[in-house]
C-alpha atoms as a PDB file:
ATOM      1  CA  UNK A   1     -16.245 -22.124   7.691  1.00  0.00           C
ATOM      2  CA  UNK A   2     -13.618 -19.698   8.899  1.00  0.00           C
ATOM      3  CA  UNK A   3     -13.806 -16.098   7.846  1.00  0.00           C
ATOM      4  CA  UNK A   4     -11.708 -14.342   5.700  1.00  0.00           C
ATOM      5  CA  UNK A   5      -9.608 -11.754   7.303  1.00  0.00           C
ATOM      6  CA  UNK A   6      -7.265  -8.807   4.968  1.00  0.00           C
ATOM      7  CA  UNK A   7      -4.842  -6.689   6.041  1.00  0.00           C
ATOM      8  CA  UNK A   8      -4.478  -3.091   4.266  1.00  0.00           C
ATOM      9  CA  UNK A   9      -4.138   0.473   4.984  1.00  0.00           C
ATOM     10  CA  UNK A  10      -6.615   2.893   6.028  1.00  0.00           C
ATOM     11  CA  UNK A  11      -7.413   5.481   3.202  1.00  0.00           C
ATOM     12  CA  UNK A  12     -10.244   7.800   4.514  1.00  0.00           C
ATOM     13  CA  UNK A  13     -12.134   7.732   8.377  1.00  0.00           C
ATOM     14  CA  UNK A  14     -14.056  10.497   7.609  1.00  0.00           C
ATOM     15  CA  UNK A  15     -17.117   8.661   7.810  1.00  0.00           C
ATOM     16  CA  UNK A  16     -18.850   8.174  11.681  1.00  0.00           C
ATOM     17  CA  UNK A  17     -17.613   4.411  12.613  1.00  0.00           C
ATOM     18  CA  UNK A  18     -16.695   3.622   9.419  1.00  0.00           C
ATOM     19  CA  UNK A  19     -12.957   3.419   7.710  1.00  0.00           C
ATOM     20  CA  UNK A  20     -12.585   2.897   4.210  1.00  0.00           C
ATOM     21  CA  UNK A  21      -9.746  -0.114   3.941  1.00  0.00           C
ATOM     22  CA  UNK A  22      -7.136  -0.473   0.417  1.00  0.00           C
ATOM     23  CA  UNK A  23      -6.193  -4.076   0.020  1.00  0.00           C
ATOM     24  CA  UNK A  24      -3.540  -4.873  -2.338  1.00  0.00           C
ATOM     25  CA  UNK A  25      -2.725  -8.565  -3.745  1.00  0.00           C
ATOM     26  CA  UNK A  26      -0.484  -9.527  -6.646  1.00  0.00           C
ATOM     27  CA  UNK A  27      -2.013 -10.904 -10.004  1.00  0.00           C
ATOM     28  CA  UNK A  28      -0.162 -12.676 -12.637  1.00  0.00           C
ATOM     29  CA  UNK A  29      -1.205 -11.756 -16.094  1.00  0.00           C
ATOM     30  CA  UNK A  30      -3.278 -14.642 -17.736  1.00  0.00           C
ATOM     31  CA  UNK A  31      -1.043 -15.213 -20.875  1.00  0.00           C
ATOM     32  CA  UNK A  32       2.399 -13.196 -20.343  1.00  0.00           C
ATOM     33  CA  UNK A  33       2.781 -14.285 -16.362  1.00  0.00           C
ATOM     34  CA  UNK A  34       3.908 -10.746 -15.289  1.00  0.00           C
ATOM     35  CA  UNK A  35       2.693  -9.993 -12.516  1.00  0.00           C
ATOM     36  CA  UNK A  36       1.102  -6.747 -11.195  1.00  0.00           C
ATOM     37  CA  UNK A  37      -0.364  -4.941  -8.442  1.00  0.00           C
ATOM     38  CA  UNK A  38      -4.262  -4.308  -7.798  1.00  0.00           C
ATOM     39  CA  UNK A  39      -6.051  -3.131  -5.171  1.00  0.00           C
ATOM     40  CA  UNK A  40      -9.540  -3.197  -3.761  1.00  0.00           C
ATOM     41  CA  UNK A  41     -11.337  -0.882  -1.074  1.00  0.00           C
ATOM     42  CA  UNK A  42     -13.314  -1.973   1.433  1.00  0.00           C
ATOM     43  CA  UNK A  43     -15.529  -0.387   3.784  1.00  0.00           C
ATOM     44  CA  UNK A  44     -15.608  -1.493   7.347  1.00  0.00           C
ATOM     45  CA  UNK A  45     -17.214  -0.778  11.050  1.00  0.00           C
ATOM     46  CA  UNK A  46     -14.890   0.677  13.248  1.00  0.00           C
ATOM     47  CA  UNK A  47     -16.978   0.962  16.464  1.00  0.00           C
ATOM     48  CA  UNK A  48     -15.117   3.479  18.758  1.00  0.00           C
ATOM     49  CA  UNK A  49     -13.547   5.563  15.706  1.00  0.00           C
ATOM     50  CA  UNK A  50      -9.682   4.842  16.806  1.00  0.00           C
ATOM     51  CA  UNK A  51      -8.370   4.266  13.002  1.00  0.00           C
ATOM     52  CA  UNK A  52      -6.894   6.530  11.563  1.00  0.00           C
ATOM     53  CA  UNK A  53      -5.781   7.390   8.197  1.00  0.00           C
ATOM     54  CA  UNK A  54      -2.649   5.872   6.943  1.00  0.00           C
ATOM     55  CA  UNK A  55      -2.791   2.733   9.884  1.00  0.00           C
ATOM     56  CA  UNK A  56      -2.493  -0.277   8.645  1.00  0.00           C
ATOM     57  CA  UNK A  57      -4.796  -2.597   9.885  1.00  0.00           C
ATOM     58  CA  UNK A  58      -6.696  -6.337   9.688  1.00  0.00           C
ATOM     59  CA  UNK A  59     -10.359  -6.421   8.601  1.00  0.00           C
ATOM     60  CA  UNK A  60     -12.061  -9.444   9.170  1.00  0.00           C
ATOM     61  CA  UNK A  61     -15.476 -10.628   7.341  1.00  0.00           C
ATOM     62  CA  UNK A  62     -18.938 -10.261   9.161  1.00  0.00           C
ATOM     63  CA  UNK A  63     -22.678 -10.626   8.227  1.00  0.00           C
ATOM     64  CA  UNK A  64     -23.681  -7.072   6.736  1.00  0.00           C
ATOM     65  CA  UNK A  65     -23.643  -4.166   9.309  1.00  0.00           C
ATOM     66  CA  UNK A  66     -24.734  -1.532   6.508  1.00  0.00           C
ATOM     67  CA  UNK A  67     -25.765  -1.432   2.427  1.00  0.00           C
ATOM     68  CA  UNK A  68     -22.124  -0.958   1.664  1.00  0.00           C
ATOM     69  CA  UNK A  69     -20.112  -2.814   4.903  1.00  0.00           C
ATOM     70  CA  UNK A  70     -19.431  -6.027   4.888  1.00  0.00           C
ATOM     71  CA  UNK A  71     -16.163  -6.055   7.309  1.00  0.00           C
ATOM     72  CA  UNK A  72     -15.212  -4.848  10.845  1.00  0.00           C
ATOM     73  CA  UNK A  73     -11.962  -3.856  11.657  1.00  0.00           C
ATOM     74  CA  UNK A  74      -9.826  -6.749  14.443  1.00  0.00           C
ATOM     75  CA  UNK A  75      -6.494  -5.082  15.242  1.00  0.00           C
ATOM     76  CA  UNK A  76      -4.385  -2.335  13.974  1.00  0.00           C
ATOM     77  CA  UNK A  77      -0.843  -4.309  12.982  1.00  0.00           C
ATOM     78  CA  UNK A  78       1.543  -0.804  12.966  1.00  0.00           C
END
């Protein structure tokens, strides 16, 4: 099974090897169709502590490093 990978922009690195990750998608309203932004925030393992904020970057899905991270961060895209 492959694993999911995001892209989305780095909010906060003030945490040691950690960045916290804002993921936006587009919803469509269940009855009227409109569609609308959401966002989620994910925390994930940066190992060497090169993210900064406002990157944007690709998180990728691993087993659980922490209580709270789930992901580990593959590239930065800009």
């Amino acid at each position: 099974m492959p694993k999911t990978r995001l892209t989305g922009i780095v909010v906060s690195d003030k945490m040691d090897k950690t960045v916290v990750v804002r993921v936006e998608r587009l919803k469509a309203h269940p009855k009227y169709l409109r569609r609308f932004r959401t966002h989620t925030k994910y925390k994930a393992h940066d190992e060497n502590n090169e993210y900064k904020t406002g990157d944007t970057v690709q998180i990728e899905e691993t087993p659980p490093e922490s209580r709270e991270k789930r992901w580990v961060v593959i590239k930065k895209i800009s």
